[in-house]
N, C-alpha and C. Protein backbone atom coordinates (compact mmCIF):
# COMPACT_ATOMS: atom_id res chain seq x y z
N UNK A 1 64.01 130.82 92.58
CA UNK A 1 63.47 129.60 92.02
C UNK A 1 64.21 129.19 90.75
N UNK A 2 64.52 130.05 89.86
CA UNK A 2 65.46 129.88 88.55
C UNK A 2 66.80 128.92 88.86
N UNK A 3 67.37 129.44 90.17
CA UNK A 3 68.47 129.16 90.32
C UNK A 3 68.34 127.57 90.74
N UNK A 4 67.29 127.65 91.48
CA UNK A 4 67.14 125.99 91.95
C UNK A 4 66.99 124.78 90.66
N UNK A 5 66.31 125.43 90.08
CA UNK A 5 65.35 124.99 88.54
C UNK A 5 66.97 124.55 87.69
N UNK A 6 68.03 125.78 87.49
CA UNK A 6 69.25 125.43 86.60
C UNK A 6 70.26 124.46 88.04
N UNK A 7 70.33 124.61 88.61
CA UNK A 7 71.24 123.67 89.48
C UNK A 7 70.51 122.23 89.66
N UNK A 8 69.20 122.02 89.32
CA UNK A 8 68.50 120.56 89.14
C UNK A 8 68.71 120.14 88.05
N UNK A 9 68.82 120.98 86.90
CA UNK A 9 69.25 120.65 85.58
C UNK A 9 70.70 119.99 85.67
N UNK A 10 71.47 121.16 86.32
CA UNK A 10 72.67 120.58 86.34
C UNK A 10 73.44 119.55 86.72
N UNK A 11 72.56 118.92 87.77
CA UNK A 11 72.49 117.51 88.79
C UNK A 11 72.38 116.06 87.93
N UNK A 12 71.35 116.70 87.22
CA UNK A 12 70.27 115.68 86.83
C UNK A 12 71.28 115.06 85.36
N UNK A 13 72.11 115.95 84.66
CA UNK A 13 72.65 116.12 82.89
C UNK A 13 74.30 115.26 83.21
N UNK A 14 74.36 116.03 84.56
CA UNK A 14 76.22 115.14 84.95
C UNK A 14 75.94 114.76 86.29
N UNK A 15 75.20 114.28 87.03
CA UNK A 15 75.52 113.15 87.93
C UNK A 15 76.18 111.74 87.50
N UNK A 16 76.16 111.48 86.29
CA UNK A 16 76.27 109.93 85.74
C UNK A 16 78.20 110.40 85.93
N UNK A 17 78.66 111.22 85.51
CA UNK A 17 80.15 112.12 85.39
C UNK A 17 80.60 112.43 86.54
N UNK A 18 79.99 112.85 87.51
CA UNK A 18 80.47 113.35 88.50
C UNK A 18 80.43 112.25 89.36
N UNK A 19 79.60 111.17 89.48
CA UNK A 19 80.40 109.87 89.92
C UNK A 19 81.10 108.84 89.47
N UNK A 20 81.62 109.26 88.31
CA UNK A 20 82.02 108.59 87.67
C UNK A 20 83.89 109.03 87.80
N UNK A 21 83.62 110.55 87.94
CA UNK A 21 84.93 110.98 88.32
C UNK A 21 85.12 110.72 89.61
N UNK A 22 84.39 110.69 90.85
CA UNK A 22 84.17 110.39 92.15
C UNK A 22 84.88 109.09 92.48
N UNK A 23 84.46 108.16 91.76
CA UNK A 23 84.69 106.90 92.08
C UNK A 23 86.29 106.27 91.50
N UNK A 24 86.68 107.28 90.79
CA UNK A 24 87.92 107.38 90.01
C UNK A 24 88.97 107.86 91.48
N UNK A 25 88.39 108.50 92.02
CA UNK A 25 89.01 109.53 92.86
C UNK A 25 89.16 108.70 94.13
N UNK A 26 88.09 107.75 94.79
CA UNK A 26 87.96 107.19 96.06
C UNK A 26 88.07 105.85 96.05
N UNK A 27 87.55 105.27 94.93
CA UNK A 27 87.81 103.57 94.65
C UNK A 27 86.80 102.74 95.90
N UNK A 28 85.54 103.65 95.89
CA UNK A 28 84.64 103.00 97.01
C UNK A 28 83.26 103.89 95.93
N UNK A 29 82.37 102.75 96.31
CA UNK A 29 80.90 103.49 95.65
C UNK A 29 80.79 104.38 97.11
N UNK A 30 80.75 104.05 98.02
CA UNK A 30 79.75 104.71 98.94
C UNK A 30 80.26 105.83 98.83
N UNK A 31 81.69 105.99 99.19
CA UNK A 31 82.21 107.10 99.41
C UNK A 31 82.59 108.16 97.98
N UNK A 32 82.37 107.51 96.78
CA UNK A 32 81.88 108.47 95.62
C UNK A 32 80.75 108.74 95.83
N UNK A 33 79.89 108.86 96.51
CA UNK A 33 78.53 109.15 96.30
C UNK A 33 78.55 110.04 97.25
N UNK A 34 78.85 109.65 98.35
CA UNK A 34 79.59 110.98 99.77
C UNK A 34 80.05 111.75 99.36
N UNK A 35 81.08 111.67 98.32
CA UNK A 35 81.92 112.72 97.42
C UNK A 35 81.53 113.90 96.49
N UNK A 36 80.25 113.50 95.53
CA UNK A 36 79.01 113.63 94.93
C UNK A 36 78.69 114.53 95.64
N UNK A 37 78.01 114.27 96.84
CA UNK A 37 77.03 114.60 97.40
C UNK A 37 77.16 116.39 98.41
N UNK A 38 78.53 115.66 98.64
CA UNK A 38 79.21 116.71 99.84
C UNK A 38 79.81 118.37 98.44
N UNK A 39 80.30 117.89 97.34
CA UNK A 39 81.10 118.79 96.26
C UNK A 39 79.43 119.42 95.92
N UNK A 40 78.35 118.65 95.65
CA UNK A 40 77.38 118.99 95.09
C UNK A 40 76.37 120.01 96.06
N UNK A 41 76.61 120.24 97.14
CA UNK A 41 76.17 120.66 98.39
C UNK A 41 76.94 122.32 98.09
N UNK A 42 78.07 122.05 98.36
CA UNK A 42 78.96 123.22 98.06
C UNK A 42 78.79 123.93 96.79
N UNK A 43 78.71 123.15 95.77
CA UNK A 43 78.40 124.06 94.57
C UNK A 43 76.53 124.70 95.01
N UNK A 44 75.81 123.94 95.75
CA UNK A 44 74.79 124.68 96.06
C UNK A 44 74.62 125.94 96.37
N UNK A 45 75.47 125.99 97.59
CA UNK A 45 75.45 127.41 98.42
C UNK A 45 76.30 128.25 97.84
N UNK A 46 77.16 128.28 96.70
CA UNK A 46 77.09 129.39 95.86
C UNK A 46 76.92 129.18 94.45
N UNK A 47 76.11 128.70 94.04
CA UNK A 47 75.79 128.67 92.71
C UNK A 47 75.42 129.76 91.95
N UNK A 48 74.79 130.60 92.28
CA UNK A 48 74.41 131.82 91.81
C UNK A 48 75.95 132.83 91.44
N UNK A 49 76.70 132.49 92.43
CA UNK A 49 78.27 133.28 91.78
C UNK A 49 79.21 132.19 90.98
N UNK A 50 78.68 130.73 90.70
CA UNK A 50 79.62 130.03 89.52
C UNK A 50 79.07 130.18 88.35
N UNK A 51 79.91 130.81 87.43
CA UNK A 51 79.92 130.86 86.09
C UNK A 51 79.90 129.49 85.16
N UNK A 52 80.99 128.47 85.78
CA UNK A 52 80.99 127.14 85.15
C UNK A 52 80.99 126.37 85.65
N UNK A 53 80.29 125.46 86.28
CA UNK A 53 80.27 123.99 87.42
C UNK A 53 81.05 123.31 87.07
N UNK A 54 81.78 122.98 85.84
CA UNK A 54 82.29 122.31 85.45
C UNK A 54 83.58 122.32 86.34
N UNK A 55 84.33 123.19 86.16
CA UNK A 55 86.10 123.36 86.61
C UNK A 55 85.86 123.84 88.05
N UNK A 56 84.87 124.33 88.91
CA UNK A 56 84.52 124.34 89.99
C UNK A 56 83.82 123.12 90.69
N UNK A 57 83.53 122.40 90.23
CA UNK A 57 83.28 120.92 91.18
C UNK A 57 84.24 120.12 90.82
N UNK A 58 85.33 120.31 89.67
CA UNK A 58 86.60 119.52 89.61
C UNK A 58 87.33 119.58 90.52
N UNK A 59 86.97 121.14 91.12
CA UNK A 59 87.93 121.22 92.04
C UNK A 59 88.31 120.75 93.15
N UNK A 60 86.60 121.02 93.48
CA UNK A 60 86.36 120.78 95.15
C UNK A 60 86.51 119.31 95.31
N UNK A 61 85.71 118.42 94.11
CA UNK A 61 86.06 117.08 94.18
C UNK A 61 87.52 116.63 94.67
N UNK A 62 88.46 117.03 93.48
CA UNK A 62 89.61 116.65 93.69
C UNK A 62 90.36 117.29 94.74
N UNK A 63 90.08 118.22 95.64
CA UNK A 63 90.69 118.84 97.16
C UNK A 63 90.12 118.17 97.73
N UNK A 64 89.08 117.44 97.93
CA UNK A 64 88.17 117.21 99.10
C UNK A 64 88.57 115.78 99.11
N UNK A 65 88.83 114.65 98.03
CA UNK A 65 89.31 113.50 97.69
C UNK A 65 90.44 113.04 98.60
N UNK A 66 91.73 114.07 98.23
CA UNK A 66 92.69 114.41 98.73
C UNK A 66 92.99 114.16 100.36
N UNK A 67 91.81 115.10 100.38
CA UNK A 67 91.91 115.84 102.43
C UNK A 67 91.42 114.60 103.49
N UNK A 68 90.43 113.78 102.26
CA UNK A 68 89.29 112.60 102.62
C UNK A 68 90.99 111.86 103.43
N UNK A 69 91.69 111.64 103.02
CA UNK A 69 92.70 110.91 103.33
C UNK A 69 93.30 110.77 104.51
N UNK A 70 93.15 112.11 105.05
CA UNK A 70 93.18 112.35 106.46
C UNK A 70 92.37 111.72 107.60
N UNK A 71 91.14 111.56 107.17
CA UNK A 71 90.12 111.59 107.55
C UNK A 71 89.13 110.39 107.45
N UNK A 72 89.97 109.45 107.07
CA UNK A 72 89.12 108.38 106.58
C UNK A 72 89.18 107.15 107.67
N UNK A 73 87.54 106.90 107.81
CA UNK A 73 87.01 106.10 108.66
C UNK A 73 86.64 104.80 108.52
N UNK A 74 87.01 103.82 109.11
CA UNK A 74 86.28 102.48 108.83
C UNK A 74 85.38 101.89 110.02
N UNK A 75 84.65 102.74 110.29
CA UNK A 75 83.79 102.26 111.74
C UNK A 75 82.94 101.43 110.83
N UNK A 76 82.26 101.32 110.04
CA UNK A 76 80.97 100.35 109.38
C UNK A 76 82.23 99.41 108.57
N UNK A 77 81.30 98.01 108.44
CA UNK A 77 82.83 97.01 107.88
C UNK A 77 81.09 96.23 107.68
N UNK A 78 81.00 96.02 106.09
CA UNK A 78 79.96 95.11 105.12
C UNK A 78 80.35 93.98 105.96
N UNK A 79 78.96 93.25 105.85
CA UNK A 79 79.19 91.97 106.25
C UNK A 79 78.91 91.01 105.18
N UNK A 80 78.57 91.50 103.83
CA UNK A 80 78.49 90.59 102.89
C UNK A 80 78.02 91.26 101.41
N UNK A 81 79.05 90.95 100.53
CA UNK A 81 78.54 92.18 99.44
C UNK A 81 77.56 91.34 98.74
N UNK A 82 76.70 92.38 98.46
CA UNK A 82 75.03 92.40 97.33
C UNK A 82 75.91 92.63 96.10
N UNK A 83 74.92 91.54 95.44
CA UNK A 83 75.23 91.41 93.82
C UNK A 83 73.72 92.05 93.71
N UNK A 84 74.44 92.81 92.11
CA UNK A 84 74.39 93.87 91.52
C UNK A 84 73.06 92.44 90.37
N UNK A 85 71.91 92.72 89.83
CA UNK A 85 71.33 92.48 88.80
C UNK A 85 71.57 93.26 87.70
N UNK A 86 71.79 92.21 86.39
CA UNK A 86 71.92 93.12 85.13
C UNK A 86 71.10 94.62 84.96
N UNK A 87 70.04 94.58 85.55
CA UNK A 87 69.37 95.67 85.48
C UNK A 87 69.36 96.83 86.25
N UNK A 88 70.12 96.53 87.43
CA UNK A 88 70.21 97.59 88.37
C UNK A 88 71.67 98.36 87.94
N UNK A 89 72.07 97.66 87.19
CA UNK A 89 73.63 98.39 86.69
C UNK A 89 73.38 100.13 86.75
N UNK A 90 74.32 101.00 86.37
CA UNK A 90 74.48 102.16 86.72
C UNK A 90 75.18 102.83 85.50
N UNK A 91 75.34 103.49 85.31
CA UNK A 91 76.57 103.78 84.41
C UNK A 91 77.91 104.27 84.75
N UNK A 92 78.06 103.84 86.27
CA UNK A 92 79.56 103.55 86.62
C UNK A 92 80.10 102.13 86.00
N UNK A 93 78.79 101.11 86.58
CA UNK A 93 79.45 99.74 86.37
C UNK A 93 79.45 99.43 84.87
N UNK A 94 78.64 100.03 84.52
CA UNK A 94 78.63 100.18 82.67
C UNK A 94 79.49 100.89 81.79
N UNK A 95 80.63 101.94 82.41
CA UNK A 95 81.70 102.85 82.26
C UNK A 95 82.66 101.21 81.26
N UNK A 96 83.84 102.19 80.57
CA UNK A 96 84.41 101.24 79.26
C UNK A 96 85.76 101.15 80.98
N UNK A 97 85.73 101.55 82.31
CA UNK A 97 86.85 102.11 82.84
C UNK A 97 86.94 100.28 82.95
N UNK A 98 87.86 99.38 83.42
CA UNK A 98 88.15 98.25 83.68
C UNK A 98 88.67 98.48 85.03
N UNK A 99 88.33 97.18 86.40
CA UNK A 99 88.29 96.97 87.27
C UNK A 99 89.68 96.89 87.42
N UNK A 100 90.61 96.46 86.60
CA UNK A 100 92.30 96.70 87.16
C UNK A 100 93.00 98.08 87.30
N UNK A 101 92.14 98.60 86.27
CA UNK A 101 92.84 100.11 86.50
C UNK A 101 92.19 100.57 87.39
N UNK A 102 91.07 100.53 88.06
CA UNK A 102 90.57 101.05 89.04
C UNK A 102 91.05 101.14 90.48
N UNK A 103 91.46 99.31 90.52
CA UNK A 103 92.16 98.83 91.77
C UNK A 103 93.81 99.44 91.54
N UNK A 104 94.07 99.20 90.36
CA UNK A 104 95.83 100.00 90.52
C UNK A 104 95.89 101.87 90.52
N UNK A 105 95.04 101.81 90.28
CA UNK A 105 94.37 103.79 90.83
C UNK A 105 94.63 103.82 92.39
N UNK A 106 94.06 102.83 93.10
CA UNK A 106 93.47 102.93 94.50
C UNK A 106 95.07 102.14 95.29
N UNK A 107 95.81 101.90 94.44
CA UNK A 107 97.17 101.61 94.95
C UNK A 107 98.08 103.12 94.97
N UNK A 108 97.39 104.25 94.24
CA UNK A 108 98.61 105.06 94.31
C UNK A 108 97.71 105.94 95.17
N UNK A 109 99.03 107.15 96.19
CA UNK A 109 98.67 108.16 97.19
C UNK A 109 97.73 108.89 96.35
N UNK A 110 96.43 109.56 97.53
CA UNK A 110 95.45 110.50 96.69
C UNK A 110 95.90 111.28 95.71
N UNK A 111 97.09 112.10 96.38
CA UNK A 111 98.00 113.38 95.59
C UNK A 111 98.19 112.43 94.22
N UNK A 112 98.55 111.73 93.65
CA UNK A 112 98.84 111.27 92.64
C UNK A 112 97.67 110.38 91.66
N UNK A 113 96.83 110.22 92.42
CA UNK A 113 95.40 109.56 91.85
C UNK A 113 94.67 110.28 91.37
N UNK A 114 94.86 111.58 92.11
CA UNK A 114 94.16 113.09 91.89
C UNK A 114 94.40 113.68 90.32
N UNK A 115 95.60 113.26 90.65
CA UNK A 115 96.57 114.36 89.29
C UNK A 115 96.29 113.45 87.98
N UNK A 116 96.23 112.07 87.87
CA UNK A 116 96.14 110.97 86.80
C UNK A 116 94.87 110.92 86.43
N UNK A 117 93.88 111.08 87.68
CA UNK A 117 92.39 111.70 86.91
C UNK A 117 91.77 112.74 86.71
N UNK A 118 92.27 113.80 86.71
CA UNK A 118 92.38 115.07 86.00
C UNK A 118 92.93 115.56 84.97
N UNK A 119 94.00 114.29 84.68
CA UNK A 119 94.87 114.83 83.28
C UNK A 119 94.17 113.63 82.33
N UNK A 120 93.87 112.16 83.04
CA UNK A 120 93.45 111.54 81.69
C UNK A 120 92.15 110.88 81.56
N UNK A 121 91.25 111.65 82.42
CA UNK A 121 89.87 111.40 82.90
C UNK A 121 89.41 112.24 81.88
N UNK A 122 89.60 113.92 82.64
CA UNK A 122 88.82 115.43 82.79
C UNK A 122 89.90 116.13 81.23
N UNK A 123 91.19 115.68 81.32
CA UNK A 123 91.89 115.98 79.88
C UNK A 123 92.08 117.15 80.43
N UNK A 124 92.31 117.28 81.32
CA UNK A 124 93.04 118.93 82.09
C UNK A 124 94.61 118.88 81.82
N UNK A 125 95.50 120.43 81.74
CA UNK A 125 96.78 120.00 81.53
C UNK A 125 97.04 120.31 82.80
N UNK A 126 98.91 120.73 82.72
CA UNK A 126 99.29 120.81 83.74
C UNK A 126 99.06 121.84 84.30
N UNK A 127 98.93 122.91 83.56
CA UNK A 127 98.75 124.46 84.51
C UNK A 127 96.82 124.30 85.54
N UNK A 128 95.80 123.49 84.48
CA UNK A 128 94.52 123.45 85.22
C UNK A 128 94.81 122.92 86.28
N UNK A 129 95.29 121.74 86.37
CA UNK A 129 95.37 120.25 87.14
C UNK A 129 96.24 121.75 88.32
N UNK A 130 97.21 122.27 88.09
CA UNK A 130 98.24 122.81 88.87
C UNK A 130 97.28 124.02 90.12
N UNK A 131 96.62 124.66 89.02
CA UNK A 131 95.57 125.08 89.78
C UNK A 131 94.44 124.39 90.33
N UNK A 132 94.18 123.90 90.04
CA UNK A 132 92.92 122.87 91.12
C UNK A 132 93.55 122.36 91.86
N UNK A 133 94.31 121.85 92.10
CA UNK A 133 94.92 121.15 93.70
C UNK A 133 95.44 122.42 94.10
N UNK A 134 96.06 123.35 93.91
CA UNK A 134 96.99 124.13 94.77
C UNK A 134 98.18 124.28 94.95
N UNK A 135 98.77 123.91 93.76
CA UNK A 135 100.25 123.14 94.02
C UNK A 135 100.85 123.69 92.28
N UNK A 136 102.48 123.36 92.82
CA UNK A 136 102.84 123.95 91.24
C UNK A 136 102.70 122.94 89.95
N UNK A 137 103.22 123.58 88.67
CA UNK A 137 103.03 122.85 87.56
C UNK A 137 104.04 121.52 87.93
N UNK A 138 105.32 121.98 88.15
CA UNK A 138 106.53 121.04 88.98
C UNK A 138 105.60 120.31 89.59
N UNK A 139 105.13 119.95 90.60
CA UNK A 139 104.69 119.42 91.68
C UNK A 139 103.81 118.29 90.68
N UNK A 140 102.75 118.75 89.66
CA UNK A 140 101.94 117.90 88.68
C UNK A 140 102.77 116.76 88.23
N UNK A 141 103.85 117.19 87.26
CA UNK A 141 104.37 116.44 86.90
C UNK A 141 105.05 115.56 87.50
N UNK A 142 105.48 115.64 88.44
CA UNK A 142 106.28 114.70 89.60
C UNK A 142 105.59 113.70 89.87
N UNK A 143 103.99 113.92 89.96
CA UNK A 143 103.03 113.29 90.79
C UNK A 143 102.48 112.50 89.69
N UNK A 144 102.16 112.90 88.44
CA UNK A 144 102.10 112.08 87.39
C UNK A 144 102.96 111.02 86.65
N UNK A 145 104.48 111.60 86.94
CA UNK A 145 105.30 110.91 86.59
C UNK A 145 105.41 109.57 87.15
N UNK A 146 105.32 109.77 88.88
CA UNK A 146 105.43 108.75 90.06
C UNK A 146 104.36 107.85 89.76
N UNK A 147 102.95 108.49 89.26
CA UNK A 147 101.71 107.80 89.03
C UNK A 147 102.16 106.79 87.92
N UNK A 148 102.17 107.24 87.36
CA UNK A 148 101.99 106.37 85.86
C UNK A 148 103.66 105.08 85.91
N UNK A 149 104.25 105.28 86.61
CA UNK A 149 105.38 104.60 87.11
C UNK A 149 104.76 103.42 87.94
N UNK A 150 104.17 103.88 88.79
CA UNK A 150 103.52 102.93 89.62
C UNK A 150 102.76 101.82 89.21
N UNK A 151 102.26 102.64 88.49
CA UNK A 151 100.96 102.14 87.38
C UNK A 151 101.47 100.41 86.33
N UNK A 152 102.64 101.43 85.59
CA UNK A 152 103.60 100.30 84.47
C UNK A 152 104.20 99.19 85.57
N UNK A 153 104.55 99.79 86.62
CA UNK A 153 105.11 98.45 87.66
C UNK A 153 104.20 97.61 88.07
N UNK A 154 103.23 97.73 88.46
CA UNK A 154 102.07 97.02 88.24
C UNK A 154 101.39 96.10 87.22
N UNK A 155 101.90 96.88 85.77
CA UNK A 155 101.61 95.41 84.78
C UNK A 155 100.32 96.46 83.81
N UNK A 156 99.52 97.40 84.94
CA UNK A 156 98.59 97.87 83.85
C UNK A 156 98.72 98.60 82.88
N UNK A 157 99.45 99.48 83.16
CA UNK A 157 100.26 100.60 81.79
C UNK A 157 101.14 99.91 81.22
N UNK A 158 101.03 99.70 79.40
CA UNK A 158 102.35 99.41 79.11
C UNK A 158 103.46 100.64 79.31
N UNK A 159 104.72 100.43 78.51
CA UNK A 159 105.26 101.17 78.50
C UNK A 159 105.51 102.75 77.58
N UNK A 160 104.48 102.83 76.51
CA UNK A 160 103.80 103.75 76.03
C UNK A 160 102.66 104.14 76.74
N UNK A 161 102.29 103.91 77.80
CA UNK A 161 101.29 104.52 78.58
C UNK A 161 99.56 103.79 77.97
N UNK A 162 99.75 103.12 77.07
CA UNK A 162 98.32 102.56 77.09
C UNK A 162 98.26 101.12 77.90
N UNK A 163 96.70 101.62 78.22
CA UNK A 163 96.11 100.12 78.90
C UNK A 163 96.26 99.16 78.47
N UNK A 164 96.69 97.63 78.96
CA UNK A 164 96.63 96.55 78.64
C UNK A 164 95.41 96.11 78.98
């Protein structure tokens, strides 16, 4: 019962974060919330052996983001998007993140969307970021480099790397 009791705590303190990184990751509400839902499932069934949820649902998030890529379905197609009332806002849509960087996020490959929100989301370096995907420190930087390239060609990064 303890364990259920601290993993509701834990739900309840960073859900607002963990879709917030979600949606960073997929550039779709539904499927941050799928994302959420599915990483948050997994940290369930072993919670009792994680020491820190933190760098363990970074993980799975950002592998599972990744793999989503493979795997991604468009059988349901909206037939008309619902506006949002000032009051139903969230604290995604209330996030300081701006809708261009979001959409020029969702222009670059997962592998590289992955790596740009882990290093300037989560403030992970290269050796964390290197370990949470699976891949070398080399491999980070390549993928960041390509990212943030993509990014400035686009218009949203200047060329010191801050947002316009």
């Amino acid at each position: 019962m303890a364990d259920d009791e601290s993993f509701g705590r834990y739900v309840m303190d960073s859900y607002a974060d963990l879709l917030r990184r979600a949606l960073l990751l997929t550039g779709d509400r539904s499927r941050a919330e799928d994302l959420v839902q599915s990483s948050l499932a997994a940290a369930y069934a072993r919670w009792r052996r994680i020491n820190d949820p933190g760098p363990y649902l970074r993980t799975v998030m950002a592998r599972t983001a990744v793999s989503w890529r493979a795997r991604r379905w468009n059988g349901e197609v909206p037939t008309f998007e619902l506006s949002e009332s000032p009051s139903e806002r969230d604290a995604v849509a209330d996030s300081d993140l701006s809708s261009a960087v979001r959409r020029a996020l969702m222009t670059l490959p997962p592998e590289q969307r992955a790596v740009l929100v882990l290093r300037y989301f989560d403030d992970c370096s290269e050796a964390e970021i290197a370990e949470t995907l699976g891949c070398s420190a080399g491999t980070v930087k390549s993928r960041a480099s390509r990212g943030l390239s993509t990014l400035r060609a686009t218009g949203v990064l200047a060329e010191e790397g801050q947002i316009r």
